[in-house]
Protein backbone atom coordinates (compact mmCIF):
# COMPACT_ATOMS: atom_id res chain seq x y z
CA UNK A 1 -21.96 -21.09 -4.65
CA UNK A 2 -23.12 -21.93 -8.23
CA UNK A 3 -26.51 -20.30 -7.91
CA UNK A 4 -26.96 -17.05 -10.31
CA UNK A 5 -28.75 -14.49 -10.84
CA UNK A 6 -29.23 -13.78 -6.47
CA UNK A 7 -32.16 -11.22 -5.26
CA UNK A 8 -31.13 -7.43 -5.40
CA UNK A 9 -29.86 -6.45 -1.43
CA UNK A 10 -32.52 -5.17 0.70
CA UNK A 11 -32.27 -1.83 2.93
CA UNK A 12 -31.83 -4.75 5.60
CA UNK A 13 -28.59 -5.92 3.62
CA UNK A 14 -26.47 -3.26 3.66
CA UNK A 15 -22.76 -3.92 1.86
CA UNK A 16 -20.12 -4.93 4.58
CA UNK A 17 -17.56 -1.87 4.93
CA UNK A 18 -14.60 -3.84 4.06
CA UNK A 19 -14.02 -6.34 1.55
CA UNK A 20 -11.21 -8.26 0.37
CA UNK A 21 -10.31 -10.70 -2.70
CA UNK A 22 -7.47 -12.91 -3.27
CA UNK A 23 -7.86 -12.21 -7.40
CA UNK A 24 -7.29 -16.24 -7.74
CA UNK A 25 -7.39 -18.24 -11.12
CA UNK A 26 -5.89 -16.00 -14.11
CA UNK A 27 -3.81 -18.45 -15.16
CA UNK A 28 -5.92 -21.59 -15.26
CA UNK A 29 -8.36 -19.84 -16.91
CA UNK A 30 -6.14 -19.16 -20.00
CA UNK A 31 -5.00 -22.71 -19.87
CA UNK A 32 -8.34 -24.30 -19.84
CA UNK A 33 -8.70 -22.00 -23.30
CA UNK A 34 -5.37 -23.01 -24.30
CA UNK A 35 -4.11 -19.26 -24.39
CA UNK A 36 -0.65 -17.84 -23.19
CA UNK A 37 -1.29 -17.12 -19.23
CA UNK A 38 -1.17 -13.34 -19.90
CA UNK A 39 -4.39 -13.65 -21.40
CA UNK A 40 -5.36 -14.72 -18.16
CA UNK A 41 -4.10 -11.79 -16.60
CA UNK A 42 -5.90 -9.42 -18.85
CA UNK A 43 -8.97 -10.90 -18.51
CA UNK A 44 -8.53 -10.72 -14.83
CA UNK A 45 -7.98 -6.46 -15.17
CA UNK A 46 -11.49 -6.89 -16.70
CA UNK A 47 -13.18 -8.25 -13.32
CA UNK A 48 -11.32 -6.00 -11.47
CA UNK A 49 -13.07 -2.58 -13.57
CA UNK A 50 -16.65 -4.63 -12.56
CA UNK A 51 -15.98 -5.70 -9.30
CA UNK A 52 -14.15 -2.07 -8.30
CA UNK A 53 -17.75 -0.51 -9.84
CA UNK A 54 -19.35 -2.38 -8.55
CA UNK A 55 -18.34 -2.26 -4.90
CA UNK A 56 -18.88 1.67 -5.17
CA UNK A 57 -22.40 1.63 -6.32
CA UNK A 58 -22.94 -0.84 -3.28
CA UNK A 59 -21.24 1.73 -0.74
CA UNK A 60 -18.70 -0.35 0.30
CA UNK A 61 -15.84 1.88 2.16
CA UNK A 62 -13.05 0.19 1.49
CA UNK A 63 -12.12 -2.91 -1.16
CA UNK A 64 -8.66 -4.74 -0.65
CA UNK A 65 -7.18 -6.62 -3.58
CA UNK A 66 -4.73 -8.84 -3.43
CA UNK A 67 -2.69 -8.42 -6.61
CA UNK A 68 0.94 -9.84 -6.34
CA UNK A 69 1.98 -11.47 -3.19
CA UNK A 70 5.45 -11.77 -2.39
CA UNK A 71 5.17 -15.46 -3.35
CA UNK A 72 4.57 -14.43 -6.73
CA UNK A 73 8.35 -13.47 -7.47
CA UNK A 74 8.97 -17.40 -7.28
CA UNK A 75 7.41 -17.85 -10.39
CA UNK A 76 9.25 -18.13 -13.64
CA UNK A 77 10.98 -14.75 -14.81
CA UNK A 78 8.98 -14.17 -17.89
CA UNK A 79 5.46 -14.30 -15.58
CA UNK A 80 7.13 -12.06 -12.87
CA UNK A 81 8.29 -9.90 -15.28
CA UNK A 82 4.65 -9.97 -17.48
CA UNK A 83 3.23 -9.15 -14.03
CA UNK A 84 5.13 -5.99 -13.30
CA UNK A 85 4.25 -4.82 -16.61
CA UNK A 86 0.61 -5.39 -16.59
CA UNK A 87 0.97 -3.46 -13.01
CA UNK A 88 2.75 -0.41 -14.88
CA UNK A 89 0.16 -0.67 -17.53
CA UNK A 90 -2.60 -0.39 -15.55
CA UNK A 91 -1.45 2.37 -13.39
CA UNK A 92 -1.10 4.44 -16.42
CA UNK A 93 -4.58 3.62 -17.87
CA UNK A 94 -6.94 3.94 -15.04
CA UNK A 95 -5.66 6.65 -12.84
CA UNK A 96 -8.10 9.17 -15.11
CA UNK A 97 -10.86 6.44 -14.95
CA UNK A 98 -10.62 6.08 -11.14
CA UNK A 99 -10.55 9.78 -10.46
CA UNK A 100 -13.55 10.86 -12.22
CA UNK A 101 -15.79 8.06 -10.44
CA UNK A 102 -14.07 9.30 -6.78
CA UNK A 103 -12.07 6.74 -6.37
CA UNK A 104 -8.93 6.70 -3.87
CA UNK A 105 -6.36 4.30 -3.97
CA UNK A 106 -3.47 3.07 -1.91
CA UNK A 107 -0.69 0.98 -2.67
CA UNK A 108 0.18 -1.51 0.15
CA UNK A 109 3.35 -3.98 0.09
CA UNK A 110 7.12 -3.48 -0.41
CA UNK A 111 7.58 -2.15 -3.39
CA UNK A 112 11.46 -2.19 -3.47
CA UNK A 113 11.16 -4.84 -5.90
CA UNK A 114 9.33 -2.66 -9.01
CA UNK A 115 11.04 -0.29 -11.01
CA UNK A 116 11.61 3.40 -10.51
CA UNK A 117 8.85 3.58 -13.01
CA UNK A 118 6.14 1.72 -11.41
CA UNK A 119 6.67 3.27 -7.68
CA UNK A 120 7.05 6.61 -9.16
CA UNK A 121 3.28 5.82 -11.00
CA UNK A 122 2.17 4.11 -7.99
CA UNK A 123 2.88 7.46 -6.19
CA UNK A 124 1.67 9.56 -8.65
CA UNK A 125 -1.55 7.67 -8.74
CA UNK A 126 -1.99 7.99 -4.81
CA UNK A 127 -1.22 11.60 -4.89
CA UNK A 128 -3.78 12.51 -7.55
CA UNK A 129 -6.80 10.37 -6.11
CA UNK A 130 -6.09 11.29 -2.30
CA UNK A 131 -8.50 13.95 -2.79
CA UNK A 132 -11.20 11.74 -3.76
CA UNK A 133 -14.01 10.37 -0.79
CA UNK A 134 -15.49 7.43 -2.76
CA UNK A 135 -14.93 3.80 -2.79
CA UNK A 136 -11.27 3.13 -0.74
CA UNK A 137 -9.08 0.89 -2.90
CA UNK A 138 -6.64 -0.72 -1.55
CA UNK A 139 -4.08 -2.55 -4.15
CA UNK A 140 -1.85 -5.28 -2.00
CA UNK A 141 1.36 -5.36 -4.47
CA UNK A 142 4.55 -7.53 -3.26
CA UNK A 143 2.35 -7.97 -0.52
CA UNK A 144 2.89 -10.02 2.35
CA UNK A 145 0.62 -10.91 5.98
CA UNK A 146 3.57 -11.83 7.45
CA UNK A 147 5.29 -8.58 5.97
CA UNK A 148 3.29 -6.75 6.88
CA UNK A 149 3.46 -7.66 11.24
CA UNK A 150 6.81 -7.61 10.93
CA UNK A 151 7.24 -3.85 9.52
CA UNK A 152 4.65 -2.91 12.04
CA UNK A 153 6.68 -4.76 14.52
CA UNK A 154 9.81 -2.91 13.33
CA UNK A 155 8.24 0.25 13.74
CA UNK A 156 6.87 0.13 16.96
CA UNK A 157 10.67 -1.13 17.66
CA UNK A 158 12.39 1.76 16.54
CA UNK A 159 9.97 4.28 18.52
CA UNK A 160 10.61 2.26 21.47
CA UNK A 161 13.88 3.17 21.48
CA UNK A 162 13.93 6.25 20.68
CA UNK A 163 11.46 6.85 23.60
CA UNK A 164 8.63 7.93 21.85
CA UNK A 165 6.27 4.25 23.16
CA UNK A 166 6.26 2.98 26.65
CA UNK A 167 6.88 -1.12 25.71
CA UNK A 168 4.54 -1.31 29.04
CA UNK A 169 2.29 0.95 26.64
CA UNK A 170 2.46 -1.67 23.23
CA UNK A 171 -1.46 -3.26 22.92
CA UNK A 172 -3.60 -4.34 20.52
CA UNK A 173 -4.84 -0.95 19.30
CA UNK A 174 -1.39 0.59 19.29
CA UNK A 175 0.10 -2.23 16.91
CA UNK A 176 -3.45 -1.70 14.85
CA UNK A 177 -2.57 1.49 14.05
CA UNK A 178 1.08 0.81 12.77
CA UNK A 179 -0.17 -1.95 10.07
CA UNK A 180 -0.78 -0.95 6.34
CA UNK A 181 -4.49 -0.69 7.05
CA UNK A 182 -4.97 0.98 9.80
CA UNK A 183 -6.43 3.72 8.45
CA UNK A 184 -9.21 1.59 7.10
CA UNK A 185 -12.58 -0.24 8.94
CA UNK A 186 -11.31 -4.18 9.34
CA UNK A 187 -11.92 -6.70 7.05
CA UNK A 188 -15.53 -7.97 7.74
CA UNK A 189 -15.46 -10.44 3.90
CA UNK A 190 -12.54 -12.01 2.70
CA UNK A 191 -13.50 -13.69 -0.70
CA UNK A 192 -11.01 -16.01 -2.66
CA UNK A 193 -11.51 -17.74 -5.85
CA UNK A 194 -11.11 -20.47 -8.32
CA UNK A 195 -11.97 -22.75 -5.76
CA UNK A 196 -8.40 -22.61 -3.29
CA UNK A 197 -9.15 -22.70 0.17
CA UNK A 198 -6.52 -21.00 2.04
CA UNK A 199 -5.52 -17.68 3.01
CA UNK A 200 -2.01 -17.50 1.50
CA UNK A 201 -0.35 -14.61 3.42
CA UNK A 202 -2.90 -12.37 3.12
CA UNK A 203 -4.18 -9.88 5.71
CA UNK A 204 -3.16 -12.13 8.54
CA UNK A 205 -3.87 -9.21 10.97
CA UNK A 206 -6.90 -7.63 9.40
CA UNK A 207 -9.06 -10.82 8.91
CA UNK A 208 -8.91 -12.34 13.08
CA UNK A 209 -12.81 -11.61 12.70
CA UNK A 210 -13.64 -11.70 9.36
CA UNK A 211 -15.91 -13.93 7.11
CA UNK A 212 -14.75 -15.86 4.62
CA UNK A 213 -15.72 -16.86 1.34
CA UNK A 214 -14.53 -19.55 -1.13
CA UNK A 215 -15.81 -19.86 -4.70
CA UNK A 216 -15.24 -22.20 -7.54
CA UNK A 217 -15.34 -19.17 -10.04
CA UNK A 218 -12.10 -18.48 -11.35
CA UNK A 219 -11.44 -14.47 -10.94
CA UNK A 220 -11.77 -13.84 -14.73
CA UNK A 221 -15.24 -15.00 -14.48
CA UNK A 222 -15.86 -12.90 -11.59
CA UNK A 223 -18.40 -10.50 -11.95
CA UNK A 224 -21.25 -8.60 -10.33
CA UNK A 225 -23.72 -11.50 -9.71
CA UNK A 226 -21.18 -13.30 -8.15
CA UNK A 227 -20.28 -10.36 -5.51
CA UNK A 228 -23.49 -10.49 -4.63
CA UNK A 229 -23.51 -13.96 -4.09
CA UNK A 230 -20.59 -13.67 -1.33
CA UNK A 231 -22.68 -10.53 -0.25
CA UNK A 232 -25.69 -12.44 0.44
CA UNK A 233 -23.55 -15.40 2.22
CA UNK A 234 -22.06 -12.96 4.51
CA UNK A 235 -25.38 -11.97 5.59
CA UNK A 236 -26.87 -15.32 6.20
CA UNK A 237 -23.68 -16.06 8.73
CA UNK A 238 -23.89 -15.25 12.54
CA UNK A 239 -21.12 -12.60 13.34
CA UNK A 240 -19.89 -13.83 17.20
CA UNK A 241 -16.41 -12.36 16.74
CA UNK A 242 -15.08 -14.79 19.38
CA UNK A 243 -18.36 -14.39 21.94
CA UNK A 244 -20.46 -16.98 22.93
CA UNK A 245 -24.26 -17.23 22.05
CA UNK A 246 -23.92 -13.55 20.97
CA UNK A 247 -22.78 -13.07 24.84
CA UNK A 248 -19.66 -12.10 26.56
């Protein structure tokens, strides 16, 4: 995973239709420079402009970030609080930027917890890119796995009783479509960084099948070459999803 520079993707290698990043490392990179941690957080916004071009050059349908987990609100006040604004910030700034490269975006997570501010932005922002058929971003905000089964659960719940599902009825497929992706292709790379190796909450549903991919790199550093890197290691791996030998 230290390698550089990787060979351009053949025909043969096309882009996996669904990526995902747990955006991992902000902080320790702005420690290891002695800076504030919100300098880590900037920097990270920086990847984040590469990585999201990136992805759309390389066809990729849809690209899940993971940008505040609901863990995240049991940090200290003044980080929480840093984090919400940097959110606000850049859901004023790259709205414009996203639209004109057809970008569309969606918002998953409970976003109770923001200002009237931020989820009026964040539904400003999904109304004026819905028209777009580009690159599918998906933004995970106060985001949790676990969350997220449980509000599909409580959905499929509350038809139940008011008669519109047969509980004999509830299967995979039907609890697939009440999650916050279900509108998009499942998760075929999960990618975390700085060098973690866990899934912390994230897209417990989505990733049964996926692959996954751990790097040292902390996310600030994160940056084309290295996209490809998890690219290529996806390709090299031998998708069973839960078969044997390739056989049923």
């Amino acid at each position: 995973m230290t390698e550089k520079n990787p060979e351009p993707l053949s025909d043969e290698q096309l882009a996996p239709q669904h990526i995902a990043i747990i955006m991992d490392g902000n902080g320790r990179w702005a420690e290891s420079r002695h800076l504030p941690r919100s300098s880590g957080h900037q920097k990270g916004v920086q990847s984040v402009r590469r990585v999201v071009k990136h992805c759309a050059k390389l066809g990729v349908n849809t690209l899940t970030l993971f940008a505040f987990s609901s863990e995240n609100l049991n940090r200290s006040n003044e980080e929480v609080g840093l984090l919400f604004k940097l959110f606000l910030t850049v859901l004023k700034n790259e709205t414009k930027k996203l639209k004109d490269n057809n970008i569309k975006l969606k918002i998953i997570g409970d976003l109770s917890v923001f200002t009237p501010e931020i989820q009026r932005l964040a539904n400003d922002a999904e109304k004026q890119l819905a028209s777009n058929d580009g690159l599918n971003l998906v933004v995970a905000a106060n985001y949790g796995g676990q969350w997220d089964i449980a509000e599909s659960a409580k959905k499929i719940a509350v038809k139940s009783l008011n008669g519109e599902i047969n509980p004999e009825k509830i299967d995979i497929a039907l609890f697939q479509a009440h999650t916050s992706l279900a509108e998009h292709p499942k998760v075929d790379l999960l990618i975390r960084t700085s060098g973690e190796i866990r899934i912390s909450n994230f897209l417990l549903w989505d990733i049964a099948y996926s692959e996954l991919y751990f790097t040292k790199t902390l996310w600030p550093d994160f940056d084309e070459n290295e996209l490809d890197l998890a690219i290529e290691s996806f390709h090299s791996r031998d998708r069973r999803f839960g078969e044997q030998n390739g056989e049923k």
